[in-house]
N, C-alpha and C. Protein backbone atom coordinates (compact mmCIF):
# COMPACT_ATOMS: atom_id res chain seq x y z
N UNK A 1 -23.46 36.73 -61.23
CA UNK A 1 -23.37 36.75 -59.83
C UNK A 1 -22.98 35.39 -59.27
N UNK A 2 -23.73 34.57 -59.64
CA UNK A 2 -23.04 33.04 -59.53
C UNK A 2 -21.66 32.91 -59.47
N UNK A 3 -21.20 33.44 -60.60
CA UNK A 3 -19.69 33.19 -61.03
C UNK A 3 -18.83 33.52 -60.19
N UNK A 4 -19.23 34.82 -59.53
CA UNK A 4 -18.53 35.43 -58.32
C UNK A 4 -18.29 35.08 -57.39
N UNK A 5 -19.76 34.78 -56.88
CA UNK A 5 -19.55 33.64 -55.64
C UNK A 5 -18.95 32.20 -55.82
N UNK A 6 -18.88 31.81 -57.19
CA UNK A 6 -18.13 30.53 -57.00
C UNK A 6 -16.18 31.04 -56.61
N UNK A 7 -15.77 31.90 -57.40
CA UNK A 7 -14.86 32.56 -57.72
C UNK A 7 -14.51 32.83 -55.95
N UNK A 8 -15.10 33.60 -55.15
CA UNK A 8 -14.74 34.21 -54.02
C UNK A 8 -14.79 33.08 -53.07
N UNK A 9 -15.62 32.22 -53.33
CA UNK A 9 -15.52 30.77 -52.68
C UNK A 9 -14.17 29.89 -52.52
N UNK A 10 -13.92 29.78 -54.40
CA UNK A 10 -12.44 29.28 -54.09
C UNK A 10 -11.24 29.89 -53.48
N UNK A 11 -11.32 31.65 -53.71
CA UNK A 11 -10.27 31.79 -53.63
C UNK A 11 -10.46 32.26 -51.90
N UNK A 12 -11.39 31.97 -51.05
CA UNK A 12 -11.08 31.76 -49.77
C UNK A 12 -10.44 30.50 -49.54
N UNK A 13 -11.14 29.11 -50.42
CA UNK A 13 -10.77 27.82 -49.79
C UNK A 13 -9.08 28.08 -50.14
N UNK A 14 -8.71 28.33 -50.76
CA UNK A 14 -7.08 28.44 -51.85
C UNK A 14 -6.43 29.20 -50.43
N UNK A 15 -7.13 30.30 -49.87
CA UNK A 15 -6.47 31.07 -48.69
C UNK A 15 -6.04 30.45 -47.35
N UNK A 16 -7.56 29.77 -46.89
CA UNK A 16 -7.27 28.89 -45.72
C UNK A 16 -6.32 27.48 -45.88
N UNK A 17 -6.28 27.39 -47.10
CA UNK A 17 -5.09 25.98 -47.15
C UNK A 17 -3.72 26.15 -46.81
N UNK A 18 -3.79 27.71 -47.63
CA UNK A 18 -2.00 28.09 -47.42
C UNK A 18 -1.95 28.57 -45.74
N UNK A 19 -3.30 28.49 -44.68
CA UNK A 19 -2.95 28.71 -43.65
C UNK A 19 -2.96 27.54 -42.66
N UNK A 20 -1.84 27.00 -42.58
CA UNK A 20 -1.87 25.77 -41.57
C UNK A 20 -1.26 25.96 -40.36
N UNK A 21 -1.54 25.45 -39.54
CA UNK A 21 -0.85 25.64 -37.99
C UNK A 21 0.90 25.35 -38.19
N UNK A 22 0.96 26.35 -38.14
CA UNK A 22 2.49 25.76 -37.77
C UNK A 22 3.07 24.91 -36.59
N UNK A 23 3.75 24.41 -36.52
CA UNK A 23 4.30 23.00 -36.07
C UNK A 23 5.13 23.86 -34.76
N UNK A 24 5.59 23.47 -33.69
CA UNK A 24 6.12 24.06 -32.67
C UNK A 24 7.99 23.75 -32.92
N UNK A 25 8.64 24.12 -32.40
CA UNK A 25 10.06 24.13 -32.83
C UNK A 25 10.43 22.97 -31.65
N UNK A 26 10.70 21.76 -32.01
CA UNK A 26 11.11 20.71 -30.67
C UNK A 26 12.26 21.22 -29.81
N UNK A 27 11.72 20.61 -28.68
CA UNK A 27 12.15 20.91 -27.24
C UNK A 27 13.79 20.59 -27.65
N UNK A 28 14.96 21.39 -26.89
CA UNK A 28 16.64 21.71 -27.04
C UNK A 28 16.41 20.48 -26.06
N UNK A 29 17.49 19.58 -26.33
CA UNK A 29 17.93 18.56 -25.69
C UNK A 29 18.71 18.68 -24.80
N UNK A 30 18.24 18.38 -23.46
CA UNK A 30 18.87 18.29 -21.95
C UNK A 30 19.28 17.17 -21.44
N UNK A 31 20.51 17.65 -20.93
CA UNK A 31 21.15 16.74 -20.05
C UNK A 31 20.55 16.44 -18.69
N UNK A 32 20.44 15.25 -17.80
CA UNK A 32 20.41 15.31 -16.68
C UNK A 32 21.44 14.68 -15.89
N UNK A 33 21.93 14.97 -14.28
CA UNK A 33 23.27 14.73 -13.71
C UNK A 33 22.79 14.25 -12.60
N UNK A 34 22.82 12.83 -12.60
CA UNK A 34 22.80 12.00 -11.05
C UNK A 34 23.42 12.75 -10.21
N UNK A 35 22.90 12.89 -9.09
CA UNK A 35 23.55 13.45 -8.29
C UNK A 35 24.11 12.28 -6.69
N UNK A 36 24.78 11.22 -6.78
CA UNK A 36 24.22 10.03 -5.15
C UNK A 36 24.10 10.83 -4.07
N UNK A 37 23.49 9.60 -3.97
CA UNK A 37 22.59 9.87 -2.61
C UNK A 37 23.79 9.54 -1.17
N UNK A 38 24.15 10.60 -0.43
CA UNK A 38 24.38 9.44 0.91
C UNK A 38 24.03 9.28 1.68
N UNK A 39 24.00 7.97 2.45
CA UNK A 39 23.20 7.55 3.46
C UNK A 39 24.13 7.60 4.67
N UNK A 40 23.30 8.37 5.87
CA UNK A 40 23.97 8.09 7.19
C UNK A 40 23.53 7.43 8.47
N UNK A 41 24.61 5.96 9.01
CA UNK A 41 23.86 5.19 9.18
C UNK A 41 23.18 6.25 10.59
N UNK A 42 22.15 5.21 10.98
CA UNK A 42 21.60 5.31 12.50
C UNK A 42 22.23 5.10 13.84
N UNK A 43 22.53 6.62 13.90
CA UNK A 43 23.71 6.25 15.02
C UNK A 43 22.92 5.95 16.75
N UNK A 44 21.60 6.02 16.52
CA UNK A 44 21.07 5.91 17.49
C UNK A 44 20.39 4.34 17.83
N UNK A 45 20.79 3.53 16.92
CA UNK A 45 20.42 2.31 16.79
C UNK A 45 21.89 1.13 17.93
N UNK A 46 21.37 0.46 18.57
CA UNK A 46 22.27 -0.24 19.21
C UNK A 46 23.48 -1.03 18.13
N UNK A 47 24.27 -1.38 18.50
CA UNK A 47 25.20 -1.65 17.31
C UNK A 47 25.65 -3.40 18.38
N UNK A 48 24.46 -4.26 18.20
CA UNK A 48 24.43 -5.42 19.00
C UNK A 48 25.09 -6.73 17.85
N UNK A 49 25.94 -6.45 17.59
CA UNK A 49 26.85 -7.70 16.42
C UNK A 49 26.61 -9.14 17.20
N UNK A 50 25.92 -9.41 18.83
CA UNK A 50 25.84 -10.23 19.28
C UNK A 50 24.73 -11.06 18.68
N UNK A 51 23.46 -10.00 18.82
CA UNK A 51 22.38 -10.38 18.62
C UNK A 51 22.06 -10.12 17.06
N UNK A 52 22.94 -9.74 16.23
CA UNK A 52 22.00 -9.08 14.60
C UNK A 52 21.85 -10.08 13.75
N UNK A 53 22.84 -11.07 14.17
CA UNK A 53 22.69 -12.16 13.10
C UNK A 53 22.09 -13.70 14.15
N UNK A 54 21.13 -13.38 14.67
CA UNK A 54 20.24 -14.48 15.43
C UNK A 54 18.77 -13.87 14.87
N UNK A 55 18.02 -14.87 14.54
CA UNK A 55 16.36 -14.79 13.88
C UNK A 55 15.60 -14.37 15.33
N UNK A 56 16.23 -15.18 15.90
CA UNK A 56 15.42 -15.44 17.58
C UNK A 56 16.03 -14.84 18.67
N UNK A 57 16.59 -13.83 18.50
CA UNK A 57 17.22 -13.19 19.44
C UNK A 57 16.51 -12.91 21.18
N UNK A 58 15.64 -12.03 20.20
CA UNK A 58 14.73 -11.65 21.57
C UNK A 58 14.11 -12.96 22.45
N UNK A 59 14.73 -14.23 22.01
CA UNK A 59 14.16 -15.32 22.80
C UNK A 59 14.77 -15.40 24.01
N UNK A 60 16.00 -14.92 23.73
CA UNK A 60 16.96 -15.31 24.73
C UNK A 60 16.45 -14.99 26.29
N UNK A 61 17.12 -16.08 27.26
CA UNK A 61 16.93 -15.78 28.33
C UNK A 61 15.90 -17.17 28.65
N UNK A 62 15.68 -16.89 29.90
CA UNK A 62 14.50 -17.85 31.00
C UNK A 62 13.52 -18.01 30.64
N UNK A 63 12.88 -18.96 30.14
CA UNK A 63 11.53 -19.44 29.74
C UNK A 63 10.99 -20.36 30.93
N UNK A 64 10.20 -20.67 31.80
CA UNK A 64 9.49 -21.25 32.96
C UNK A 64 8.14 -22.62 32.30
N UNK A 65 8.10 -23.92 32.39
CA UNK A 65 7.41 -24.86 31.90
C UNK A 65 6.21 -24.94 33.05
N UNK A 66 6.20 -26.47 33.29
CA UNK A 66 5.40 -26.88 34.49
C UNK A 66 6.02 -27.66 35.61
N UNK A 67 6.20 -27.64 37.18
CA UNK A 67 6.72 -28.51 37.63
C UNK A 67 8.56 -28.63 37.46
N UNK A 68 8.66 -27.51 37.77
CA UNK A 68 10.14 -27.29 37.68
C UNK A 68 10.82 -27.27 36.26
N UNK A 69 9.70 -27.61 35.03
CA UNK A 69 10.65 -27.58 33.50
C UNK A 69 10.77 -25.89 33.40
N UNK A 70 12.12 -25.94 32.21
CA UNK A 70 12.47 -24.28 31.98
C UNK A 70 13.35 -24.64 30.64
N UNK A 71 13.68 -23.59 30.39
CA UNK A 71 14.84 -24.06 29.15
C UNK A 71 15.30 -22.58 28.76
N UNK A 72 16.52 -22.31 29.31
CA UNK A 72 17.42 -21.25 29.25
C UNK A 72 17.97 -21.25 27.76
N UNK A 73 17.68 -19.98 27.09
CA UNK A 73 18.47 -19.60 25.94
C UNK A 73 19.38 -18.73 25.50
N UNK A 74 20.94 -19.21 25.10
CA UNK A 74 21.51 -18.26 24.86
C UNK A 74 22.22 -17.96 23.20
N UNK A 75 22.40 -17.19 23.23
CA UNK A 75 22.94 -17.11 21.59
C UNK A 75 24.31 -17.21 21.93
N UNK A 76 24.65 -17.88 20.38
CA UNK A 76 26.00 -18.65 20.10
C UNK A 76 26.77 -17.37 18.95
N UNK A 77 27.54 -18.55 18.22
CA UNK A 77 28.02 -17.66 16.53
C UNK A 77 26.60 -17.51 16.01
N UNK A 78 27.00 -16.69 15.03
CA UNK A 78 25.82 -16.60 14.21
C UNK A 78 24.55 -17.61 14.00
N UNK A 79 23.30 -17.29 14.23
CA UNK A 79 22.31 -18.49 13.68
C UNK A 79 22.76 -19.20 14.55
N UNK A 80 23.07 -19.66 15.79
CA UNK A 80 23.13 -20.59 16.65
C UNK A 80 23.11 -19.81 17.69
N UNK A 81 22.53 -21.31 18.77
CA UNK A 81 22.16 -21.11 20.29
C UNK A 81 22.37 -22.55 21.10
N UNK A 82 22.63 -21.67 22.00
CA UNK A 82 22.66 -23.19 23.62
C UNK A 82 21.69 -23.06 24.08
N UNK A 83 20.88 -23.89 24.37
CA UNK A 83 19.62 -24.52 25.08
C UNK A 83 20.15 -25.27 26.37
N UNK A 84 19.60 -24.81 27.16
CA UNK A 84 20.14 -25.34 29.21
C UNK A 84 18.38 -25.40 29.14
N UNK A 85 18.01 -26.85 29.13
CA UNK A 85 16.27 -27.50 29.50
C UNK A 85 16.59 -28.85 30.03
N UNK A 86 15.34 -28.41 31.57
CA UNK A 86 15.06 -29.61 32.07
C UNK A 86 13.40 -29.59 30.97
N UNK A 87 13.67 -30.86 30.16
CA UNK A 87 12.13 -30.27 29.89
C UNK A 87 11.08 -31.73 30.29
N UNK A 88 11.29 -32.75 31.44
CA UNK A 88 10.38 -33.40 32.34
C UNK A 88 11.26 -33.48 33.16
N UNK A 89 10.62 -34.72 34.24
CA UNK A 89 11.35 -34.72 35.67
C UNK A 89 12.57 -35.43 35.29
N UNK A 90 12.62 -36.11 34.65
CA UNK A 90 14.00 -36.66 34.31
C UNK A 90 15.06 -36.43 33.50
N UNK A 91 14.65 -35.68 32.46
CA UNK A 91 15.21 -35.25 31.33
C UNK A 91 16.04 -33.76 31.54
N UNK A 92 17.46 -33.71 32.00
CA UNK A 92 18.06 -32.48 31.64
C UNK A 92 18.88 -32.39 30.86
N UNK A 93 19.06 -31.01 29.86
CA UNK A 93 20.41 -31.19 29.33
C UNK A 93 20.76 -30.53 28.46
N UNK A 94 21.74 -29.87 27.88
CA UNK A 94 22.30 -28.59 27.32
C UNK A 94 22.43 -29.41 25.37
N UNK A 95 21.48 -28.51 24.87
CA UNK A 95 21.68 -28.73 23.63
C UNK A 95 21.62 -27.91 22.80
N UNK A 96 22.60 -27.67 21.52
CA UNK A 96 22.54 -27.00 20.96
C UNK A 96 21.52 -26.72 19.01
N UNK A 97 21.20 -25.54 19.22
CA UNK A 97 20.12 -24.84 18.16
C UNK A 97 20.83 -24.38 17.46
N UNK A 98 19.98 -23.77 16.37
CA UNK A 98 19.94 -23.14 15.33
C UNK A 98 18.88 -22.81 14.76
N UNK A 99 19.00 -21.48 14.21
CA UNK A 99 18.05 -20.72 13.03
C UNK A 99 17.44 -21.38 12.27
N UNK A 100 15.88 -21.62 12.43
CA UNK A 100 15.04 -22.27 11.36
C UNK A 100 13.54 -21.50 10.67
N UNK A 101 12.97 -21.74 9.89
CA UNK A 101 12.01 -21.25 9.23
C UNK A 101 11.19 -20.36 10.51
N UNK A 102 10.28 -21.62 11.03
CA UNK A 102 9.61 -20.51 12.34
C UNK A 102 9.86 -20.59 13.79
N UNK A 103 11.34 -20.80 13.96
CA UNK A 103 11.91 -21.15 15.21
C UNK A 103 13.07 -21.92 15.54
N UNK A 104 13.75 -22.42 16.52
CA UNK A 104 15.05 -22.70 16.81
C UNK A 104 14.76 -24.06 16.78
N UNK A 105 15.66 -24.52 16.05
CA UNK A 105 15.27 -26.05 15.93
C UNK A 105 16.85 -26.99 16.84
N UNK A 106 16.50 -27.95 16.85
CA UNK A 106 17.54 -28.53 17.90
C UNK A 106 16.97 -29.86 17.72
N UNK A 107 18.39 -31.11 18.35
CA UNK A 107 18.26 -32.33 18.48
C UNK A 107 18.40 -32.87 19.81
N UNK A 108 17.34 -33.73 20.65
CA UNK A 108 17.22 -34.15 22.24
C UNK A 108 17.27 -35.49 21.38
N UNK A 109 18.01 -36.31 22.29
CA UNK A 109 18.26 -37.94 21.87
C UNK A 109 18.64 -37.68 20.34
N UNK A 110 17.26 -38.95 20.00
CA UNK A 110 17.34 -39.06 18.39
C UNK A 110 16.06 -38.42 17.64
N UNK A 111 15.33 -37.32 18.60
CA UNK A 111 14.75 -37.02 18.25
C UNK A 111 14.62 -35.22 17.57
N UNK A 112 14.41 -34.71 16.29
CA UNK A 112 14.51 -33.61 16.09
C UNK A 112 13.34 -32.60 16.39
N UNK A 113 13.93 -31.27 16.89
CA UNK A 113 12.54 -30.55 17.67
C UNK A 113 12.78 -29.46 16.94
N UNK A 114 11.72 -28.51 17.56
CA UNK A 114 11.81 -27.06 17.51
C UNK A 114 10.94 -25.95 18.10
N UNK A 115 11.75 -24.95 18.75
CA UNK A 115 10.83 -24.33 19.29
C UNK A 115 10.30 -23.33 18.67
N UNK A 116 8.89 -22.81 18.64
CA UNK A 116 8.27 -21.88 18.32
C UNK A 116 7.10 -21.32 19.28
N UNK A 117 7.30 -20.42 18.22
CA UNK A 117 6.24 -19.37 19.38
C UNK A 117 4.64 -19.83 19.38
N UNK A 118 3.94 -19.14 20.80
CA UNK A 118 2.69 -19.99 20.55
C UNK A 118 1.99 -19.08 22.14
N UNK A 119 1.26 -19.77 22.55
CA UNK A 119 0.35 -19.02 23.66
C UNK A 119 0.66 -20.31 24.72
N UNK A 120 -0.14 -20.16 26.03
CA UNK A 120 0.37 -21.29 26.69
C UNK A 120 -1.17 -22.05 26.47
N UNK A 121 -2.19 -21.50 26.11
CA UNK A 121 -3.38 -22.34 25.46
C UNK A 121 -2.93 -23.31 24.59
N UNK A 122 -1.96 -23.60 23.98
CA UNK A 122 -1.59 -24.14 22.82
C UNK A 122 -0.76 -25.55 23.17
N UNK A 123 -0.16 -24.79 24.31
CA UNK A 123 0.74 -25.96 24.66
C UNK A 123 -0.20 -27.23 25.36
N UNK A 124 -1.28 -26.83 25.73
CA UNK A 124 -2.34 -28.02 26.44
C UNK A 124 -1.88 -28.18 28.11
N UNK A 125 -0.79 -27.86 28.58
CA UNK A 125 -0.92 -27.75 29.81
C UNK A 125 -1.97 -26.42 30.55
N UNK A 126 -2.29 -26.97 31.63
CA UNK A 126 -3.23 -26.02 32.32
C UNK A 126 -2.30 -25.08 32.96
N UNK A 127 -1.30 -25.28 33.65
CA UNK A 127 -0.62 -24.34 34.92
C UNK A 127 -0.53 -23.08 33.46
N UNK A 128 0.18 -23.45 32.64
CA UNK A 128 0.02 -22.48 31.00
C UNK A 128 -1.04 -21.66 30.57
N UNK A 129 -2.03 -22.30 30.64
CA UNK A 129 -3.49 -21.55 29.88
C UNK A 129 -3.24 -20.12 30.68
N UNK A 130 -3.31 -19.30 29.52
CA UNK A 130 -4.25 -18.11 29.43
C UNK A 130 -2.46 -17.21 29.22
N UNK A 131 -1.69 -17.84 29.10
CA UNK A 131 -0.58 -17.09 29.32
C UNK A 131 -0.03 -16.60 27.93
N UNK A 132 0.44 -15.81 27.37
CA UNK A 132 0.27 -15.22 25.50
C UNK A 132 2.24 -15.17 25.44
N UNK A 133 3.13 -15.05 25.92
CA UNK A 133 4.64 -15.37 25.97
C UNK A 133 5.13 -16.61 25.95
N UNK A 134 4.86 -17.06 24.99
CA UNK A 134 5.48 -18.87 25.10
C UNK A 134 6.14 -19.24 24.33
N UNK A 135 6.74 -20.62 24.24
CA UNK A 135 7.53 -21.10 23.19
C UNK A 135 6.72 -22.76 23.83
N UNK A 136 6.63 -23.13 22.47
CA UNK A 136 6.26 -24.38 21.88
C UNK A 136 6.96 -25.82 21.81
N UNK A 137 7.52 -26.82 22.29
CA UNK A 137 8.58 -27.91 21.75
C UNK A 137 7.20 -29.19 20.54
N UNK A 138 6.41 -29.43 21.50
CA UNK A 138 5.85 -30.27 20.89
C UNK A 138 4.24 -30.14 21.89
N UNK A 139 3.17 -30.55 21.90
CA UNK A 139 2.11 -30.83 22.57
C UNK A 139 2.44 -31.42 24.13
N UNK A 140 2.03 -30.43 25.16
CA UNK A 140 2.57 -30.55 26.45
C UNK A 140 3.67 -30.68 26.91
N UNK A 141 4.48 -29.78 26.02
CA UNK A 141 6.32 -29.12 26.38
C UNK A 141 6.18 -27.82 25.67
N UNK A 142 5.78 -26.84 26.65
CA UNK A 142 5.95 -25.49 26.62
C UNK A 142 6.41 -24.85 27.61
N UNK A 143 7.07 -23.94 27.13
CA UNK A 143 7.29 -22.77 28.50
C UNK A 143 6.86 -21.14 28.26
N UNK A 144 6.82 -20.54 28.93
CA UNK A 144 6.13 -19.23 28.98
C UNK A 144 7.18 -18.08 29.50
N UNK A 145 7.18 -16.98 29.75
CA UNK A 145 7.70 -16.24 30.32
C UNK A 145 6.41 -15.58 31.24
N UNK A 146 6.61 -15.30 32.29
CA UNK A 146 5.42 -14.34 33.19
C UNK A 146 5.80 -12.46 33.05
């Protein structure tokens, strides 16, 4: 009886060997076909070639200081602008800007400036305080818009 069961033992193990999972048949090789894309521009977008290549566009126009200062901005060629500033009682005079890191930078005398944006708290004049539309030259040369 032993013998049997050793016997019926193997010849199950001998059975389950010859049964192995068969392997799946690999996936048929596919093509895929770009198809481009096209893009249509925004025809509802202003088409302002004046203003697209100025950083500071939206500066443009009337800025108001203290005591009669102001400093009118207009855009030029590209990345450039004319500056029309009285910016003290004595000082007027049309100079020209350009596109810089955080604002329009420009030369008065021999000195190099630039305007940036700022609050009129910032600028340290009082008639200024509390006003959030400004542009910056240096500590007490700002102007604001109202």
């Amino acid at each position: 009886m032993q013998k049997s069961m050793i016997l019926t033992g193997a010849a199950a193990l001998v059975l389950l060997t010859g049964c192995e999972k068969a392997e799946a048949p690999a996936p048929a090789e596919t093509t895929t076909t770009e198809v481009p894309v096209e893009t249509v521009p925004d025809e509802t977008a202003p088409d302002d070639s004046a203003t697209a290549s100025h950083r500071f566009a939206s500066w443009a126009g009337k800025w108001t200081g203290v005591e009669g200062m102001y400093v009118t901005i207009t855009t030029a060629e590209p990345g450039k602008y004319k500056l029309e500033m009285q910016s003290d009682l004595d000082t007027k005079g049309s100079y020209d800007g350009e596109d810089s890191e955080h604002g329009i930078k420009f030369k008065r005398g021999s000195e190099e400036l630039s305007l940036r944006r700022g609050s009129g708290d910032e600028t340290g004049l009082k008639y200024l305080a509390g006003k959030k539309d400004c542009l910056i030259v240096k500590p007490g040369e700002g102007y604001c818009r109202d």
